[in-house]
Protein backbone atom coordinates (compact mmCIF):
# COMPACT_ATOMS: atom_id res chain seq x y z
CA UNK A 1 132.69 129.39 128.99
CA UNK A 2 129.95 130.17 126.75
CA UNK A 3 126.14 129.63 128.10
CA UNK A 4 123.90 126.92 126.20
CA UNK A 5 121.36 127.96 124.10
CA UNK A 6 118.14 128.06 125.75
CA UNK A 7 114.97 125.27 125.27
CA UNK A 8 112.30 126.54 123.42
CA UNK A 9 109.00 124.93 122.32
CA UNK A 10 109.59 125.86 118.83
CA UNK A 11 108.07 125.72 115.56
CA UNK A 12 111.59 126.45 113.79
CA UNK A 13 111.50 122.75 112.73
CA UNK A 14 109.92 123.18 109.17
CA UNK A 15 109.22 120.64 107.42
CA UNK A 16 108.94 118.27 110.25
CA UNK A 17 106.13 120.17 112.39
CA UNK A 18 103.65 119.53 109.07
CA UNK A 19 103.84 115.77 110.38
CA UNK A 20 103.79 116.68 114.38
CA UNK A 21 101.80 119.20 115.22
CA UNK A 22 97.98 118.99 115.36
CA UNK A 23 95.25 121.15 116.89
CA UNK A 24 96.50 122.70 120.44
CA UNK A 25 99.85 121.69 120.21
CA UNK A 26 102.64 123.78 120.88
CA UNK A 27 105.53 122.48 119.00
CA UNK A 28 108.54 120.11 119.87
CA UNK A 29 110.56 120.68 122.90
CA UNK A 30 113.94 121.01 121.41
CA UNK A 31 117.22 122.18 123.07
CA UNK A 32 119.41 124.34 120.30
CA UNK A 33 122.98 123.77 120.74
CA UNK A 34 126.04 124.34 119.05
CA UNK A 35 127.99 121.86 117.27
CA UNK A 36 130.66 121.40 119.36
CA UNK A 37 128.26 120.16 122.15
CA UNK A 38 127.75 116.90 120.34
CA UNK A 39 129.83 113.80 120.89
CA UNK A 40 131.53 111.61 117.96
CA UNK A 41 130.07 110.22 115.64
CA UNK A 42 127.17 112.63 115.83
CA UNK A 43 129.21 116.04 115.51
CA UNK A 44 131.04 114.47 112.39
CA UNK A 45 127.94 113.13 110.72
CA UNK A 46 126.22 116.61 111.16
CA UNK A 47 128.64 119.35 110.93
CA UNK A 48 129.29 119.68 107.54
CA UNK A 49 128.30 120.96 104.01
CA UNK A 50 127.33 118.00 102.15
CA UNK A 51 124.21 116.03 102.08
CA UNK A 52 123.40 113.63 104.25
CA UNK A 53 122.73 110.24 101.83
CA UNK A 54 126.40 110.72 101.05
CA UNK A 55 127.70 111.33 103.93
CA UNK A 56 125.79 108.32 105.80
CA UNK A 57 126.44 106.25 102.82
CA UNK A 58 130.01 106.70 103.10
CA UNK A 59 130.22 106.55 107.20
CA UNK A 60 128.30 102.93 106.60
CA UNK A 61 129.87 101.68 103.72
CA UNK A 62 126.05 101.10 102.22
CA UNK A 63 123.56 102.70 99.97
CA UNK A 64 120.93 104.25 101.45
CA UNK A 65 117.32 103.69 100.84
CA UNK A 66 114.44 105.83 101.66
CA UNK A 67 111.44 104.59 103.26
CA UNK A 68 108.69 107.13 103.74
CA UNK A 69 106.05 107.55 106.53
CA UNK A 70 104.26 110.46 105.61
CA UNK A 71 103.76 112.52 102.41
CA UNK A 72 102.00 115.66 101.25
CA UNK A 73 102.30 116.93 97.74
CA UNK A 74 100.38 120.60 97.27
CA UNK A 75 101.48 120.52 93.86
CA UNK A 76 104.13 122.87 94.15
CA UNK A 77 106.40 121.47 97.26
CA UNK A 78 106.77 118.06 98.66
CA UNK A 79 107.06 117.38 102.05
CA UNK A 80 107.99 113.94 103.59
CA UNK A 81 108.42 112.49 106.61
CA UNK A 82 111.34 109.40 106.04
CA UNK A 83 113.67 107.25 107.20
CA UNK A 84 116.85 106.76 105.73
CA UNK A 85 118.26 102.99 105.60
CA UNK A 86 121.21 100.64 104.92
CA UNK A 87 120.22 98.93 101.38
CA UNK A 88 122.21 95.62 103.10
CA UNK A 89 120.10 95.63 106.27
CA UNK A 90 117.44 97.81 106.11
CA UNK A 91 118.88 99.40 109.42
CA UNK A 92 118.09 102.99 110.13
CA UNK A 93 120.49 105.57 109.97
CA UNK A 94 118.33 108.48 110.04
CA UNK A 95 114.92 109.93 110.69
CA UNK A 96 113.75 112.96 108.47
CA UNK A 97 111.17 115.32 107.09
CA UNK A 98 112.15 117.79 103.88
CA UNK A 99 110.04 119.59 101.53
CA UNK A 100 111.35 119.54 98.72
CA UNK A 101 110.40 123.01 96.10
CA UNK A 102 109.88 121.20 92.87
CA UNK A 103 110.02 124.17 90.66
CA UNK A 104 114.03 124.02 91.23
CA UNK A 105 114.53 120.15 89.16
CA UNK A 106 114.41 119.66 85.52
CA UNK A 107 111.90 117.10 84.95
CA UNK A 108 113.30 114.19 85.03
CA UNK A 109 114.84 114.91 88.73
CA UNK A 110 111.60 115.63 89.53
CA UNK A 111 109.60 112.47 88.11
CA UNK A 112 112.50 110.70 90.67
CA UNK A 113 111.35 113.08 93.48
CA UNK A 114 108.03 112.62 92.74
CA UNK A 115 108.75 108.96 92.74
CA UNK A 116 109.51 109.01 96.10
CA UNK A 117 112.38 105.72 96.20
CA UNK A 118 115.12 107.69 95.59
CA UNK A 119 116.95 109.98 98.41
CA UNK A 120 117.13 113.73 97.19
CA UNK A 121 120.82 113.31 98.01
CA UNK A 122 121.06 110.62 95.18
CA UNK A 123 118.82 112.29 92.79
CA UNK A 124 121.12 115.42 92.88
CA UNK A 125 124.35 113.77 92.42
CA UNK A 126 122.62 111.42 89.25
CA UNK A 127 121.86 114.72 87.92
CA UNK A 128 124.80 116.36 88.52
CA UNK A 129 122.72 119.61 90.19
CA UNK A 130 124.94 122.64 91.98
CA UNK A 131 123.78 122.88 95.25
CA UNK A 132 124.82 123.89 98.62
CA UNK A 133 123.86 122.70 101.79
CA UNK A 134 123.95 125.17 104.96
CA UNK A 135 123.44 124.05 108.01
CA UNK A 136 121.13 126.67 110.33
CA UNK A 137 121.06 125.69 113.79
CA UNK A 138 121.96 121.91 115.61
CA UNK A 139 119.89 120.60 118.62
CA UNK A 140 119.03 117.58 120.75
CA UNK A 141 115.33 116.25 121.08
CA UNK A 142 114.16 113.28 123.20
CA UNK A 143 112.85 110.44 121.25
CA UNK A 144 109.78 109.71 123.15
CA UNK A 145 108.96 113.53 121.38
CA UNK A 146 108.66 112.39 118.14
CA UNK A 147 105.52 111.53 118.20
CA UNK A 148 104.36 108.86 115.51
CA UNK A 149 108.53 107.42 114.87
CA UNK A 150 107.65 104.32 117.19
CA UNK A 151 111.53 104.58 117.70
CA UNK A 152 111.37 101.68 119.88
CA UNK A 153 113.73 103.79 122.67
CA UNK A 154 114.12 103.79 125.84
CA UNK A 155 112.30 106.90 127.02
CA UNK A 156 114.10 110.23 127.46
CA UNK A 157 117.03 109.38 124.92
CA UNK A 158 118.55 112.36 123.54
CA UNK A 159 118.74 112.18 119.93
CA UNK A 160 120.90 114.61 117.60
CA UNK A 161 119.60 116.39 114.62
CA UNK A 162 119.98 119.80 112.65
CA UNK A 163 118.10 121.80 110.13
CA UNK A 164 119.76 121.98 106.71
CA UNK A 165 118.80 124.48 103.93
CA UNK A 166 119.80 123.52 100.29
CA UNK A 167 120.36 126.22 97.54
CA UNK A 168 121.12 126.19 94.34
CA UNK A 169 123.86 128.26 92.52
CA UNK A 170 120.87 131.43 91.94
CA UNK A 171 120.64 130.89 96.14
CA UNK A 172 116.96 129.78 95.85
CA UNK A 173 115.77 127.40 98.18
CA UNK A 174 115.43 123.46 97.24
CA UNK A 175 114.62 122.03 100.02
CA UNK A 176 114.48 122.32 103.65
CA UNK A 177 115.55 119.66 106.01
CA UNK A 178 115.58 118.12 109.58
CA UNK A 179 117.83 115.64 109.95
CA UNK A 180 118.06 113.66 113.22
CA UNK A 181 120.44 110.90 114.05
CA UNK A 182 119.58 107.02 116.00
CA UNK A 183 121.74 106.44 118.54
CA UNK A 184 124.43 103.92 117.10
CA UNK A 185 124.16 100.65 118.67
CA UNK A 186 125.97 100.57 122.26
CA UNK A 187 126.41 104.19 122.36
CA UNK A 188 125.04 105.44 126.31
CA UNK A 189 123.43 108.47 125.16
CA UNK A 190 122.50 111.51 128.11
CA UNK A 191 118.96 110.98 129.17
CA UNK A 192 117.15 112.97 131.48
């Protein structure tokens, strides 16, 4: 049986340290495992290829909407702190932070980025851009560690995520992503 991957106070969670960390802190406490660790839905929803709008619009049978909570534009990448919602509802589905590199959209995709309504999942597909999306690396973070989410929680839930790089068909890098999932209603996640 293989060993777990070891708990690290980490800053490998670019782009969603920009919106965490402040003077003195060390980073999120994260623990890194593998897919397979995750239970269903989570593992489905997560371990795979595509983007995430789709995939959660599909798994809901809603469009998503993007709500953001933070944003910081330095002209050349866009980073943003989101949740993603059911258009019917307005019920979460998934908390976020990318940066997005701008100098990889035509114009118009990036007016829509820019615009900051639209899911970069949605924006790609409208525009018909090749892309790939590679997962890196899966964990599990307690709630009560995202600072500033005001999750509403109960404390030490376990909450699963993974980081996501995008490329396009040259291999340069449009975005990166952290992607965490809500518990689904009724689901008795682990908690410390």
């Amino acid at each position: 049986m293989e060993k777990p991957l070891p708990r690290h106070l980490d800053g490998n969670l670019s782009p969603l340290n920009t919106f965490l960390k402040g003077p003195g802190d060390p980073g999120l406490e994260v623990d890194w495992i593998k897919a397979n660790e995750m239970q269903e839905p989570y593992r489905t929803l997560l371990e795979h290829q595509t983007d995430m709008t789709s995939t959660l619009e599909k798994h809901h049978g809603d469009e998503i909407i993007l709500k953001i909570l933070a944003l910081h534009d330095d002209g050349t990448s866009l980073r943003r702190k989101v949740l993603l919602q059911l258009g019917e509802n307005g019920k979460t589905v998934e908390f976020g932070a990318i940066r997005i590199f701008l100098e990889h959209f035509p114009d118009k995709a990036k007016g829509l980025i820019l615009g900051c309504r639209i899911p970069l999942g949605s924006i790609m597909d409208r525009f018909n851009l090749p892309h790939q999306n590679s997962p890196t690396r899966y964990f599990r973070i307690q709630a009560d560690r995202l600072t500033g989410w005001h999750l509403g929680l109960p404390e030490n839930t376990w909450l699963f995520g993974r980081c996501n790089t995008i490329t396009n068909s040259q291999g340069a890098t449009m975005a990166e992503v952290v992607e965490i999932l809500p518990p689904r209603d009724g689901d008795d996640l682990p908690r410390s």
